[in-house]
N, C-alpha and C. Protein backbone atom coordinates (compact mmCIF):
# COMPACT_ATOMS: atom_id res chain seq x y z
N UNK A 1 30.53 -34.16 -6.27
CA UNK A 1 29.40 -33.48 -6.86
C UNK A 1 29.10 -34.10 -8.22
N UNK A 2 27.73 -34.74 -8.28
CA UNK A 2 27.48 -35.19 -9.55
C UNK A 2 27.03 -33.98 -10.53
N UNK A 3 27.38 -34.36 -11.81
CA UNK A 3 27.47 -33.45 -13.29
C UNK A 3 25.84 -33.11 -13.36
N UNK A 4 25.37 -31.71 -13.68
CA UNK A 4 24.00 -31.66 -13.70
C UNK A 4 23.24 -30.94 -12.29
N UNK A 5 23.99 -30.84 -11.18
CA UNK A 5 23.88 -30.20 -9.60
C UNK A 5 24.16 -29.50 -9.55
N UNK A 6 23.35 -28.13 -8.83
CA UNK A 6 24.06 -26.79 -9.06
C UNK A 6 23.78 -26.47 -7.03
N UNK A 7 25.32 -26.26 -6.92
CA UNK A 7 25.51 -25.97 -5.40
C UNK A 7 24.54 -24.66 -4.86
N UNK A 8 23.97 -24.83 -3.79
CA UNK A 8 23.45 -23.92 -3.11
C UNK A 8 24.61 -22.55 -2.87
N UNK A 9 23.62 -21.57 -3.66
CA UNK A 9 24.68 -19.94 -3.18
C UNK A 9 24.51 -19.21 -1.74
N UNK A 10 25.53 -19.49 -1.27
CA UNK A 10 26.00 -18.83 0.36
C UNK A 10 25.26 -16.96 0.35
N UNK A 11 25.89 -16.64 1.62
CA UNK A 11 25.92 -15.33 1.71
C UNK A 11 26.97 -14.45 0.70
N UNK A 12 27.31 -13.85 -0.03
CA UNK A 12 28.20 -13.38 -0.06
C UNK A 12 28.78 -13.62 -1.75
N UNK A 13 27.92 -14.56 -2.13
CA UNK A 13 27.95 -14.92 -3.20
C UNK A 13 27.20 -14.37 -4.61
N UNK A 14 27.69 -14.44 -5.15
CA UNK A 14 27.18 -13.52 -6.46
C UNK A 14 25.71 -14.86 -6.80
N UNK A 15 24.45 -14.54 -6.91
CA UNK A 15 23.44 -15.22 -7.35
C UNK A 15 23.10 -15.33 -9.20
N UNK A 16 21.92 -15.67 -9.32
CA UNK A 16 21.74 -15.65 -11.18
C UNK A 16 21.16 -14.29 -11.07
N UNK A 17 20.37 -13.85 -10.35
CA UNK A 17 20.14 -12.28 -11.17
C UNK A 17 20.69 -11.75 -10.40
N UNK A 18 21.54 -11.62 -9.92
CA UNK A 18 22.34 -10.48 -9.31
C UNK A 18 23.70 -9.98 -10.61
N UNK A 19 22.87 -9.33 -11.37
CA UNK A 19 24.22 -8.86 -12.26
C UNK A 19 23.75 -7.76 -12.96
N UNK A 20 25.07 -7.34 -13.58
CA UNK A 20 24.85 -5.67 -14.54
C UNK A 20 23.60 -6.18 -15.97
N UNK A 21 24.16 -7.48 -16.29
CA UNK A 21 23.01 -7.28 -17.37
C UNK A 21 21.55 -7.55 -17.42
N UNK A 22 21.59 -7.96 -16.21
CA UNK A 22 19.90 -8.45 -15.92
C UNK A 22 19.25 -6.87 -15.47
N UNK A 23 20.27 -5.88 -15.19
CA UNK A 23 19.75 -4.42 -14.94
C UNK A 23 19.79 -3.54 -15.88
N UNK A 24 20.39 -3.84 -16.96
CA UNK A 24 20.62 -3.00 -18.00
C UNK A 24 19.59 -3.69 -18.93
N UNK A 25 19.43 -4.97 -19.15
CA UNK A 25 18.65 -4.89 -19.91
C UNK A 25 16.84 -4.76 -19.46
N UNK A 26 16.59 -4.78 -18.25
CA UNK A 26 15.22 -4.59 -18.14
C UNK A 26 15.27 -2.85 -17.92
N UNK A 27 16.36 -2.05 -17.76
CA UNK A 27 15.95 -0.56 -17.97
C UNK A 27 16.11 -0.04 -19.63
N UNK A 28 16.59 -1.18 -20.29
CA UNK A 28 16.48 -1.05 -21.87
C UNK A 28 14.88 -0.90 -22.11
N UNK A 29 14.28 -2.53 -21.63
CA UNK A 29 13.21 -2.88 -21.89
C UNK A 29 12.14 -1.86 -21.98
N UNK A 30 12.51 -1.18 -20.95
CA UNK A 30 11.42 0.14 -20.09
C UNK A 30 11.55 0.83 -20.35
N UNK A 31 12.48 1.47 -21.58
CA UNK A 31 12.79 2.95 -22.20
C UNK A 31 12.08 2.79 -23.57
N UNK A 32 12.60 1.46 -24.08
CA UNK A 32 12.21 1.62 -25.30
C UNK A 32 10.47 1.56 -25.40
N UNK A 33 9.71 0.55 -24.50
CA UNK A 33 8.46 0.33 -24.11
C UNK A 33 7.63 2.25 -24.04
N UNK A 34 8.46 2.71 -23.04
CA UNK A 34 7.71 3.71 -23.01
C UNK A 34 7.68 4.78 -23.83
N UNK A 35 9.34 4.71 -24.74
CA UNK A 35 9.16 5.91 -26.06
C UNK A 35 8.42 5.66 -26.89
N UNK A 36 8.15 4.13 -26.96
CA UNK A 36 7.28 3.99 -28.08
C UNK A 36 6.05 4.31 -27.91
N UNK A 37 6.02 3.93 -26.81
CA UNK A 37 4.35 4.26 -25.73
C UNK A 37 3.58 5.84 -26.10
N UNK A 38 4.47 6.41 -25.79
CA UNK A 38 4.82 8.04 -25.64
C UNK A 38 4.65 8.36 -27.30
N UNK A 39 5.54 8.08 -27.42
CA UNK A 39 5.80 8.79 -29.43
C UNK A 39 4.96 8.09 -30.53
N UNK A 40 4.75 6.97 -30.10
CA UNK A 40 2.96 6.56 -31.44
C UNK A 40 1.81 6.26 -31.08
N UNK A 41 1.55 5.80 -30.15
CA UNK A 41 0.37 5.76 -29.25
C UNK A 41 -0.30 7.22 -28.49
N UNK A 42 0.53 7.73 -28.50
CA UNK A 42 0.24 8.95 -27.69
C UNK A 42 0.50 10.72 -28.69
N UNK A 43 1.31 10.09 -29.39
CA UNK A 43 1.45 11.13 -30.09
C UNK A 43 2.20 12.38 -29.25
N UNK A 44 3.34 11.74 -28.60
CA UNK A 44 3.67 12.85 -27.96
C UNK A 44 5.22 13.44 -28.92
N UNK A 45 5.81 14.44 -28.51
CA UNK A 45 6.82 14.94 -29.08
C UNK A 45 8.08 14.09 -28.84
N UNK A 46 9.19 14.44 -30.27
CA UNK A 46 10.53 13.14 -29.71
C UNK A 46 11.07 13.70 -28.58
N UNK A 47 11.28 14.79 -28.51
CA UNK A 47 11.82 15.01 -27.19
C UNK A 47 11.42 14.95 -25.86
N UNK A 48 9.97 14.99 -25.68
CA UNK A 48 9.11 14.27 -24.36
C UNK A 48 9.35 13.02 -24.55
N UNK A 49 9.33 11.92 -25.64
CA UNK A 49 9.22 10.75 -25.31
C UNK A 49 10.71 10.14 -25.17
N UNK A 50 11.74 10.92 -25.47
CA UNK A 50 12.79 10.86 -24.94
C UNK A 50 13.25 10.92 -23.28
N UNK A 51 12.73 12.21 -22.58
CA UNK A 51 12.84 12.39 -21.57
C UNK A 51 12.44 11.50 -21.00
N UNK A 52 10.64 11.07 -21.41
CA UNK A 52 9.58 9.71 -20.15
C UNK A 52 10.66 8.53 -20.35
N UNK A 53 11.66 8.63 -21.73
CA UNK A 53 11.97 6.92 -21.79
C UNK A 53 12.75 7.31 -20.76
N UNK A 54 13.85 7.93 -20.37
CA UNK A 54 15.06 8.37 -19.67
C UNK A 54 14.87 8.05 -18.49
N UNK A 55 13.60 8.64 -18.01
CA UNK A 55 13.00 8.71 -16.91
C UNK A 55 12.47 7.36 -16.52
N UNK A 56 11.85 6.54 -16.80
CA UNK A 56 11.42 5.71 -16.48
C UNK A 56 12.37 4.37 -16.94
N UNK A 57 13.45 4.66 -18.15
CA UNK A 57 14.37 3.31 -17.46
C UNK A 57 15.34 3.52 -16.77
N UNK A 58 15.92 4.91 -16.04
CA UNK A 58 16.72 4.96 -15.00
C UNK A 58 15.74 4.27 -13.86
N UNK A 59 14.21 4.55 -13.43
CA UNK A 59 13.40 3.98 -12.14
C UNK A 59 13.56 2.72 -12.50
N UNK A 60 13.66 2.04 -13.53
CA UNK A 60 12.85 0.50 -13.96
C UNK A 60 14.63 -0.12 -14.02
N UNK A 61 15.37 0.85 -13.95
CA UNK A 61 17.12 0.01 -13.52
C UNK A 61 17.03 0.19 -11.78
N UNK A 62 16.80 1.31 -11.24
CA UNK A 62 16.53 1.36 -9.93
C UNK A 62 15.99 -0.09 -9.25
N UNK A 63 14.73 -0.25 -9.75
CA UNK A 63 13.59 -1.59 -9.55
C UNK A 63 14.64 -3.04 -9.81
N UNK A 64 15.07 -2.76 -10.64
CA UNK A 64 15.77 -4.38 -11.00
C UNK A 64 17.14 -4.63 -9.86
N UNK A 65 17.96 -3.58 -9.60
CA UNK A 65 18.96 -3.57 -8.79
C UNK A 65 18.36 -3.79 -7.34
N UNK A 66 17.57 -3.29 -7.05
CA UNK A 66 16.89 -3.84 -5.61
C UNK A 66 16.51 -5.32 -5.87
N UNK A 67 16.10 -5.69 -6.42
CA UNK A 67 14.94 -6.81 -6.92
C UNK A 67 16.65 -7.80 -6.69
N UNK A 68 17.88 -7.38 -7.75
CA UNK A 68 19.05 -8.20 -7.95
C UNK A 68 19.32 -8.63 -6.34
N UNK A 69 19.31 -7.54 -5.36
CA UNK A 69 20.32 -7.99 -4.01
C UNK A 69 18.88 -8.12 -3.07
N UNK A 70 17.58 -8.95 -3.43
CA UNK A 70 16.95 -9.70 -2.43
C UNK A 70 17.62 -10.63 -2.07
């Protein structure tokens, strides 16, 4: 195997986005996106824009973990 070649990943094999931080950080992405969304744009309360962030980066970790094991 020449230096610079990256072997084809089998079945069974761990891929590049198949991992915890490629899911943690796009349900980061999507919490903080939407509290901010929520709490200055919208003018909503900290504790609603707490909940929508909660809410929507547990779905937007949901989304990435499917997305990881295509």
């Amino acid at each position: 195997m020449r230096h610079g070649t990256w072997r084809a990943t089998g079945p069974g094999s761990v891929g590049v986005m198949k991992n915890w931080r490629y899911v943690a950080l796009h349900a980061a992405a999507a919490a903080v996106f939407i509290f901010l969304l929520q709490r200055y744009a919208l003018g909503a309360s900290l504790e609603t824009g707490l909940l929508w962030a909660l809410t929507f980066g547990g779905c937007a970790a949901g989304l990435a973990y499917m997305q990881s094991n295509r």
